[in-house]
C-alpha atoms as a PDB file:
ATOM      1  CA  UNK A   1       6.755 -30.413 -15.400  1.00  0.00           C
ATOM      2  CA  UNK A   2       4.765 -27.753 -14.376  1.00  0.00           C
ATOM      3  CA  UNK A   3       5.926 -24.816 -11.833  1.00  0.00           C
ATOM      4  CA  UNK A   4       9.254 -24.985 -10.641  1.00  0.00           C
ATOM      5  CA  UNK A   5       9.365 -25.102  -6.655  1.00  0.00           C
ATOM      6  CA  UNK A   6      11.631 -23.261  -4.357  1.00  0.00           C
ATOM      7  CA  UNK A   7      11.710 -23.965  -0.746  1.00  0.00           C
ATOM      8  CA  UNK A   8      13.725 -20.989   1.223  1.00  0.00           C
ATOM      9  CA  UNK A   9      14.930 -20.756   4.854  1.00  0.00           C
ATOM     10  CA  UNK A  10      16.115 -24.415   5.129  1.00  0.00           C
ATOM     11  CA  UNK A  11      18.175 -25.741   7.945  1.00  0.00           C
ATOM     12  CA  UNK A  12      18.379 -29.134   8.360  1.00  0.00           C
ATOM     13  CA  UNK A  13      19.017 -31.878   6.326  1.00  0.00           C
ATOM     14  CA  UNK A  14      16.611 -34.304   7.170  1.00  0.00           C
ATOM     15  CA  UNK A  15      14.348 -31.282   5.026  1.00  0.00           C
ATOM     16  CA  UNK A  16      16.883 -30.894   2.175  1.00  0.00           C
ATOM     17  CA  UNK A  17      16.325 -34.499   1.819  1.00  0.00           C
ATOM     18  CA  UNK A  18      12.745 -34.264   2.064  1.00  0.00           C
ATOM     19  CA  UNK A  19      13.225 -32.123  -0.828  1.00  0.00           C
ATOM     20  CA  UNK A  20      15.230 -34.188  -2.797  1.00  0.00           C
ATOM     21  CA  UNK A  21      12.530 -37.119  -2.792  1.00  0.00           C
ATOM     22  CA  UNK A  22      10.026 -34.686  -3.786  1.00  0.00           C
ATOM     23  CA  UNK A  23      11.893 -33.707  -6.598  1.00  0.00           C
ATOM     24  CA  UNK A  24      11.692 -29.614  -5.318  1.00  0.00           C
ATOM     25  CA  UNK A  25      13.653 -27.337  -7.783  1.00  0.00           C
ATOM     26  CA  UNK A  26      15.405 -25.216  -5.391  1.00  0.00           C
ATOM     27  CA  UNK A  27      16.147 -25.098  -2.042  1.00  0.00           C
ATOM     28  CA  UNK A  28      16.909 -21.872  -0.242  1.00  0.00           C
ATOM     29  CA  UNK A  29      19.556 -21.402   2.317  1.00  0.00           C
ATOM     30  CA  UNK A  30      19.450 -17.675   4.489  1.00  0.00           C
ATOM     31  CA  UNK A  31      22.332 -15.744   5.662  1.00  0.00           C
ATOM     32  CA  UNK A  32      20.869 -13.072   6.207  1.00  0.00           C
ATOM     33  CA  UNK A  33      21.429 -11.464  10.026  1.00  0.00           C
ATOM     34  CA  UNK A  34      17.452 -10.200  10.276  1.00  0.00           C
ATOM     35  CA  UNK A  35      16.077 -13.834   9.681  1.00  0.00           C
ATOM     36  CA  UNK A  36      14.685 -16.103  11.975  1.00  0.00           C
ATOM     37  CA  UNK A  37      15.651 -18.811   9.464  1.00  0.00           C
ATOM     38  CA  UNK A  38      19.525 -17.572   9.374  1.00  0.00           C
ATOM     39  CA  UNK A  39      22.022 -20.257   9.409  1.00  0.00           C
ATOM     40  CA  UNK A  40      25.948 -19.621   9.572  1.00  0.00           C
ATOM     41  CA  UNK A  41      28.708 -20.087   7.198  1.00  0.00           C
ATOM     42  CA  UNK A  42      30.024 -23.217   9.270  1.00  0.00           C
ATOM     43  CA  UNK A  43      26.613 -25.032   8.871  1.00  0.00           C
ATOM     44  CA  UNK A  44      26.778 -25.108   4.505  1.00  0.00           C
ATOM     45  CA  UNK A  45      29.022 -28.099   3.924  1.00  0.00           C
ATOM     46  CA  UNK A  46      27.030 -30.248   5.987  1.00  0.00           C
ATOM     47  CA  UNK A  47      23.933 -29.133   4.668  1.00  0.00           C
ATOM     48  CA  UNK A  48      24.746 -29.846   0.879  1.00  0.00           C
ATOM     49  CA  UNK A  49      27.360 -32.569   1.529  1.00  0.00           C
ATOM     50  CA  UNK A  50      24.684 -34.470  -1.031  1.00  0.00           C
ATOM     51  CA  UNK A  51      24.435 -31.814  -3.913  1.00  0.00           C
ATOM     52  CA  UNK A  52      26.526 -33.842  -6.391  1.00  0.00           C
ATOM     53  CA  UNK A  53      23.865 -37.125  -5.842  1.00  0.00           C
ATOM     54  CA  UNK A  54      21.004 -37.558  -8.159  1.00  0.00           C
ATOM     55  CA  UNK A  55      17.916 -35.445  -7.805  1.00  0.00           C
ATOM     56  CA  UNK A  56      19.460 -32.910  -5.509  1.00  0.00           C
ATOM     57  CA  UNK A  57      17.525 -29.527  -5.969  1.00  0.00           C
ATOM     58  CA  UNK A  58      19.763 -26.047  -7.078  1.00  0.00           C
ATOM     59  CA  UNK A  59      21.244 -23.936  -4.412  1.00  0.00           C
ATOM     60  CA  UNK A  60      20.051 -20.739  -3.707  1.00  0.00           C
ATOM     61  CA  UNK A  61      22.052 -18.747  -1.308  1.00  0.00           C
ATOM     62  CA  UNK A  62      20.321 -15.605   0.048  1.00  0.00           C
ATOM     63  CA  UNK A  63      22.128 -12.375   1.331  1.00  0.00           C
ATOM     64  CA  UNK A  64      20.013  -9.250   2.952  1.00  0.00           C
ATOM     65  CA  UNK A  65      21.961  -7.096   4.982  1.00  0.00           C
ATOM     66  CA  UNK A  66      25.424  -8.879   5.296  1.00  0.00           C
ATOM     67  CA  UNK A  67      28.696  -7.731   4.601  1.00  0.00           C
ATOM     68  CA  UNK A  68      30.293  -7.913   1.016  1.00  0.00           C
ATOM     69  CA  UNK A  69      33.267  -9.743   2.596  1.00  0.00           C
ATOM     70  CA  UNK A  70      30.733 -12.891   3.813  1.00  0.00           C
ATOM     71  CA  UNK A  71      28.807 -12.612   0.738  1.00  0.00           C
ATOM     72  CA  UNK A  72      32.172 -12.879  -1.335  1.00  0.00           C
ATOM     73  CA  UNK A  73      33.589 -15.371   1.129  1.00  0.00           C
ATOM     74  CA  UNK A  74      30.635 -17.697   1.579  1.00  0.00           C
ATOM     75  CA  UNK A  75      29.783 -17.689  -2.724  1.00  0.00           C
ATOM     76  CA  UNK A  76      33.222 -18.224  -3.397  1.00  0.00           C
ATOM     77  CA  UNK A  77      33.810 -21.299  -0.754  1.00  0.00           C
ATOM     78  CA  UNK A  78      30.413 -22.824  -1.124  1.00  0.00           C
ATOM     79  CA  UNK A  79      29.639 -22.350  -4.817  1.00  0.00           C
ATOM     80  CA  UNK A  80      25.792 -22.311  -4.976  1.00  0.00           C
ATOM     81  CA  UNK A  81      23.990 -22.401  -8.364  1.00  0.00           C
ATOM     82  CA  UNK A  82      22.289 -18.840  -7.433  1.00  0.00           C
ATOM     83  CA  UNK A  83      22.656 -16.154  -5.319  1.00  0.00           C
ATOM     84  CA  UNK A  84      19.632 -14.191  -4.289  1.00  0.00           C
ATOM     85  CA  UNK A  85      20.116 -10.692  -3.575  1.00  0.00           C
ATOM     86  CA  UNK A  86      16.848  -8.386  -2.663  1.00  0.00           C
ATOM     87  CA  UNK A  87      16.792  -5.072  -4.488  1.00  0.00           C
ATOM     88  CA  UNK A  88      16.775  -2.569  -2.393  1.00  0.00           C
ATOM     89  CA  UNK A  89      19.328  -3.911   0.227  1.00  0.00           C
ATOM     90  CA  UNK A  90      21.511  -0.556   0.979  1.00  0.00           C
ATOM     91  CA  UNK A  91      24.675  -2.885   1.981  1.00  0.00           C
ATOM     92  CA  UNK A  92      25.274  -4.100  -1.715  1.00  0.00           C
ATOM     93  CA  UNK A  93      27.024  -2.382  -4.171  1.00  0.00           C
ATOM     94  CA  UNK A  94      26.945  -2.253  -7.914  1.00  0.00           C
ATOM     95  CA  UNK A  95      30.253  -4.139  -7.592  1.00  0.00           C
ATOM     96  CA  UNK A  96      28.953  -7.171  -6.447  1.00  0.00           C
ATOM     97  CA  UNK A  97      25.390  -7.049  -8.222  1.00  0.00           C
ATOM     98  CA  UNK A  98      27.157  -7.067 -11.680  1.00  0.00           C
ATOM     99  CA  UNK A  99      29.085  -9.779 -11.114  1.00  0.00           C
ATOM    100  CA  UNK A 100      26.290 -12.253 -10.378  1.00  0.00           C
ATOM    101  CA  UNK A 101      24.670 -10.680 -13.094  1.00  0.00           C
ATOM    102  CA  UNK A 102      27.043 -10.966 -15.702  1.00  0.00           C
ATOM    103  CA  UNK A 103      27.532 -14.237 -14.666  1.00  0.00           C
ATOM    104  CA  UNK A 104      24.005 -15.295 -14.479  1.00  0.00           C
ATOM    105  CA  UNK A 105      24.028 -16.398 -10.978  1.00  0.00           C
ATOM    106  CA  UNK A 106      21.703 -13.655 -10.076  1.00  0.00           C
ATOM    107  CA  UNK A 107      18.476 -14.335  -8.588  1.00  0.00           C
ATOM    108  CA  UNK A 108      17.022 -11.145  -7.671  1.00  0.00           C
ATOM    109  CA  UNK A 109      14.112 -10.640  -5.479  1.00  0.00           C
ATOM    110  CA  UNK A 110      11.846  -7.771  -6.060  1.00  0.00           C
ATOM    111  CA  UNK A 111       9.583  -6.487  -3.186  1.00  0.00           C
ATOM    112  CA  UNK A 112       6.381  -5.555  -4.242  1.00  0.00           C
ATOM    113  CA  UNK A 113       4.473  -2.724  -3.422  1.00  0.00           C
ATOM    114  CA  UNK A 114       2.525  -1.075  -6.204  1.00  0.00           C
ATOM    115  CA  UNK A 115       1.227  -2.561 -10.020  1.00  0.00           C
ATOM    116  CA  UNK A 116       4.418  -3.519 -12.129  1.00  0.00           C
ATOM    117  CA  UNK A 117       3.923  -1.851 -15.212  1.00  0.00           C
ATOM    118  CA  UNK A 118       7.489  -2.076 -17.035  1.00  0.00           C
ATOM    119  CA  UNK A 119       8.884  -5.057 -16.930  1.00  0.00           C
ATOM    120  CA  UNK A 120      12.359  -3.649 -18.273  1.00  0.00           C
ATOM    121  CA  UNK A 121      13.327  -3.181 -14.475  1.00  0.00           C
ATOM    122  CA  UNK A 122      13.471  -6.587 -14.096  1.00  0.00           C
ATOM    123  CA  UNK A 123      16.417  -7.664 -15.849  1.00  0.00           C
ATOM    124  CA  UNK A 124      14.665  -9.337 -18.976  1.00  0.00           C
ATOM    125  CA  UNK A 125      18.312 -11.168 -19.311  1.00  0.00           C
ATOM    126  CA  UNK A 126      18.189 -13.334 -16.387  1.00  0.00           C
ATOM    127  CA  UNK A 127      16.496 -16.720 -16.656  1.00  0.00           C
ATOM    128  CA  UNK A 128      13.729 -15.901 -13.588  1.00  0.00           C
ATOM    129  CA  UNK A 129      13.524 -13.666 -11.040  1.00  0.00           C
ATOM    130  CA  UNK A 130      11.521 -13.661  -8.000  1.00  0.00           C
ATOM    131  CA  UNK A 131       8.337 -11.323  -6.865  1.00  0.00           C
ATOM    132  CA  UNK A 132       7.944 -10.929  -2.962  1.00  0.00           C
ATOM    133  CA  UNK A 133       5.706  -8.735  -0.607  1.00  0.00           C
ATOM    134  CA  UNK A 134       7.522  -5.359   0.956  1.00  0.00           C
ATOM    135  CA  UNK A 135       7.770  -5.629   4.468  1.00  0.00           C
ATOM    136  CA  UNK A 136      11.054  -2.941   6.056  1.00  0.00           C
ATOM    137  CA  UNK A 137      13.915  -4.162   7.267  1.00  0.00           C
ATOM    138  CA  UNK A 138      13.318  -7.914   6.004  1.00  0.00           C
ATOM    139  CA  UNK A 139      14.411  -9.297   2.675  1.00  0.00           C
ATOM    140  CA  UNK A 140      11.486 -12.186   2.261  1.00  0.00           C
ATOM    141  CA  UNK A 141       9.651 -14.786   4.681  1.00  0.00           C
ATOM    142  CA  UNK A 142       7.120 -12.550   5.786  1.00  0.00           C
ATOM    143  CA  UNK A 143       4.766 -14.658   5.959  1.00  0.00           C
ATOM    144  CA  UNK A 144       2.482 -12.126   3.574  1.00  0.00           C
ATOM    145  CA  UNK A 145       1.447 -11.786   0.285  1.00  0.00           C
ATOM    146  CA  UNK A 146       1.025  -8.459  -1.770  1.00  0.00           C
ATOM    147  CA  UNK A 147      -2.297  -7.885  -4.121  1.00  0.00           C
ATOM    148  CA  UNK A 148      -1.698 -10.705  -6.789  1.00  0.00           C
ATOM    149  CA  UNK A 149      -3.015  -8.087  -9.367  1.00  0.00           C
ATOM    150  CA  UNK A 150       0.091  -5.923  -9.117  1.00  0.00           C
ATOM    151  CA  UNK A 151       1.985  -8.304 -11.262  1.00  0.00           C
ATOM    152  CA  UNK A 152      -0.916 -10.159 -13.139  1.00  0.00           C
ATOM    153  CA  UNK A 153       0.318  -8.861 -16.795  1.00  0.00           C
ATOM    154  CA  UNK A 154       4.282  -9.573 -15.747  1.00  0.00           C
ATOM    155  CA  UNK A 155       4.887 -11.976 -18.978  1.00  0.00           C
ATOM    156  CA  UNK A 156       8.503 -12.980 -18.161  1.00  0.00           C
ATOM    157  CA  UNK A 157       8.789 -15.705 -15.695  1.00  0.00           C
ATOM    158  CA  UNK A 158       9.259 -15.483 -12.326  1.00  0.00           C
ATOM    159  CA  UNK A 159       9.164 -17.172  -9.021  1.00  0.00           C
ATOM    160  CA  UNK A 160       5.918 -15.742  -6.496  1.00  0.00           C
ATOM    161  CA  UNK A 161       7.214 -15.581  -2.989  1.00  0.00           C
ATOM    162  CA  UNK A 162       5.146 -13.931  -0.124  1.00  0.00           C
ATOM    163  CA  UNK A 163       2.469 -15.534   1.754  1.00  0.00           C
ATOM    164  CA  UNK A 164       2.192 -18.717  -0.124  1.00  0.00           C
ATOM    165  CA  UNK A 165       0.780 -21.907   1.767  1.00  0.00           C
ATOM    166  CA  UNK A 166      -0.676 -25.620   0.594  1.00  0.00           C
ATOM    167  CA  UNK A 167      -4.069 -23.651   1.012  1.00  0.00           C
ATOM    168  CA  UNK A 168      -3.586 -21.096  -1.333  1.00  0.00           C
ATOM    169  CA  UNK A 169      -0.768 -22.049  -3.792  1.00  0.00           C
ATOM    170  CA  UNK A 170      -3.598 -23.835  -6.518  1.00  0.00           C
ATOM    171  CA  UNK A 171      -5.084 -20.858  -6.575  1.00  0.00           C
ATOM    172  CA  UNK A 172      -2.572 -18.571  -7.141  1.00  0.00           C
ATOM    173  CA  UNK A 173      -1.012 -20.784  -9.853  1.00  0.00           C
ATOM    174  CA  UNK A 174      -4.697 -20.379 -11.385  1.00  0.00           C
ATOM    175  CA  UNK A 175      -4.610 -16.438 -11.415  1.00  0.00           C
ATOM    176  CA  UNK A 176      -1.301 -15.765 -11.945  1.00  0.00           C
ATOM    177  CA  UNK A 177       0.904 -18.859 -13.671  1.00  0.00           C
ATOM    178  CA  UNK A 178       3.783 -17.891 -12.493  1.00  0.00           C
ATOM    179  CA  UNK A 179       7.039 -20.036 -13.614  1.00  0.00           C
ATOM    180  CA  UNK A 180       7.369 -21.231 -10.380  1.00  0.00           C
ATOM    181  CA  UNK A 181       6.436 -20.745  -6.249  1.00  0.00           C
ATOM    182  CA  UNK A 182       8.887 -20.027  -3.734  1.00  0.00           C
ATOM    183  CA  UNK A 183       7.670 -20.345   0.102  1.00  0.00           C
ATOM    184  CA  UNK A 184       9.133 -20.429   3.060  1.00  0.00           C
ATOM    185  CA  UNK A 185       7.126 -19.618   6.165  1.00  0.00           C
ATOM    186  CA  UNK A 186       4.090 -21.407   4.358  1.00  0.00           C
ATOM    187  CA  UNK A 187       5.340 -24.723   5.186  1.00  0.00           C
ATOM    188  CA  UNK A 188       6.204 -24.286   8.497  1.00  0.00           C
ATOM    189  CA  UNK A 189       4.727 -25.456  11.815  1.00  0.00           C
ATOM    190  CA  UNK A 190       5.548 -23.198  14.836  1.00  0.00           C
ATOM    191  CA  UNK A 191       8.394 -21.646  12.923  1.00  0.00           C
ATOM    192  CA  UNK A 192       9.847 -25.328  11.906  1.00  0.00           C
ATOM    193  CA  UNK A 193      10.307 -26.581   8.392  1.00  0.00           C
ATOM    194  CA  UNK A 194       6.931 -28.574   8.590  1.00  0.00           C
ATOM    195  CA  UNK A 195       7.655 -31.826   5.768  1.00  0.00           C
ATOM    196  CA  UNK A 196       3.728 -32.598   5.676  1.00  0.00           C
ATOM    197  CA  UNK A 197       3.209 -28.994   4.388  1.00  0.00           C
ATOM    198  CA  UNK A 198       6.069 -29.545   2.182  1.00  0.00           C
ATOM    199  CA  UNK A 199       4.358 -32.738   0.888  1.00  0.00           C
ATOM    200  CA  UNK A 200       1.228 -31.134   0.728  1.00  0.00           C
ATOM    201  CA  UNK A 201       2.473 -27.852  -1.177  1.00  0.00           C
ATOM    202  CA  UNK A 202       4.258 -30.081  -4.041  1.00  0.00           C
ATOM    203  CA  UNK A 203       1.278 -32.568  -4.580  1.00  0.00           C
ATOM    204  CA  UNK A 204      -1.183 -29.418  -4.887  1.00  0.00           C
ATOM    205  CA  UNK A 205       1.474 -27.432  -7.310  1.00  0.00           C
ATOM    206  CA  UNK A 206       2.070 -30.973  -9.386  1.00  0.00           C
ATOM    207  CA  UNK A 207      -1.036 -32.718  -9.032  1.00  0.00           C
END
């Protein structure tokens, strides 16, 4: 099938199902309090009231900053497939980090900002993990990418976040071949979910 595509920050439905008839892997939804893209615990049901049809993409819920209560709260009432925590968040304890980890329902998102040259660090027992530019105080959807070459001899897979568009994404799959792509601000027109870019992104990573 190629790279697997996640497509973060989503808050309407008309683009979850966008994403569904483009077959997308994942879809993204924020709660984090710094994001732009943020959407609130009374907005989930209606936004995956389809996840049990055909097709639908995984779940990815993504915390940065929030209380343990919501995180708790929201996992337990909304039941995603994953739950995306960013290393390096100071509000998360070991607590809650093992339990998605033992459970494999961790997705954790690594910000980087120099050559990764053990590859230990990032938990070698998890299916995927995801690689994303450094930028304080936010936990992805910068909007910028880090030097490719920091992570150009990372063997296990993982999903390349930061800075990825429709105009680049060919040719980072070329340098890097990363398991998968995960983009948010990339397809977005004037900080809206664009779905041209979205259609545009998966015919360039599946053509």
């Amino acid at each position: 099938m190629g790279a697997k595509i996640k497509i973060c920050g989503i808050r309407t439905t008309e683009i979850i199902q966008v994403c569904t008839d483009l077959e997308v892997d994942l879809i993204g939804l924020n709660f984090s309090p710094n994001s732009p893209r943020n959407i609130k615990e009374n907005e989930v049901s209606n936004l995956i009231q389809k996840r049990h049809t055909k097709g639908f993409p995984k779940i990815v819920f993504l915390f940065y900053d929030n209380e343990i209560t919501e995180i708790r709260s929201i996992i337990e009432k909304h039941e995603p497939d994953y739950v995306q925590f960013i290393q390096g968040d100071s509000k998360l304890t070991s607590d809650i980090w093992n339990k998605y980890l033992n459970s494999k329902k961790l997705l954790p998102s690594f910000r980087i900002s120099e050559e990764v040259k053990d590859e230990s660090v990032l938990y070698p027992e998890l299916p995927f993990v995801i690689l994303d530019s450094y930028k304080k105080g936010l936990g992805g959807g910068t909007g910028e990418s880090f030097p490719w070459e920091y992570v150009k001899n990372v063997k296990r897979p993982y999903l390349l976040a930061g800075g990825i568009t429709p105009v680049n994404v060919r040719e980072a799959l070329k340098y890097l071949n990363p398991f998968g792509i995960d983009v948010a601000s990339g397809v977005e027109t004037d900080g809206k979910k664009d779905p041209e870019k979205i259609r545009q992104l998966v015919k360039y990573v599946r053509g």
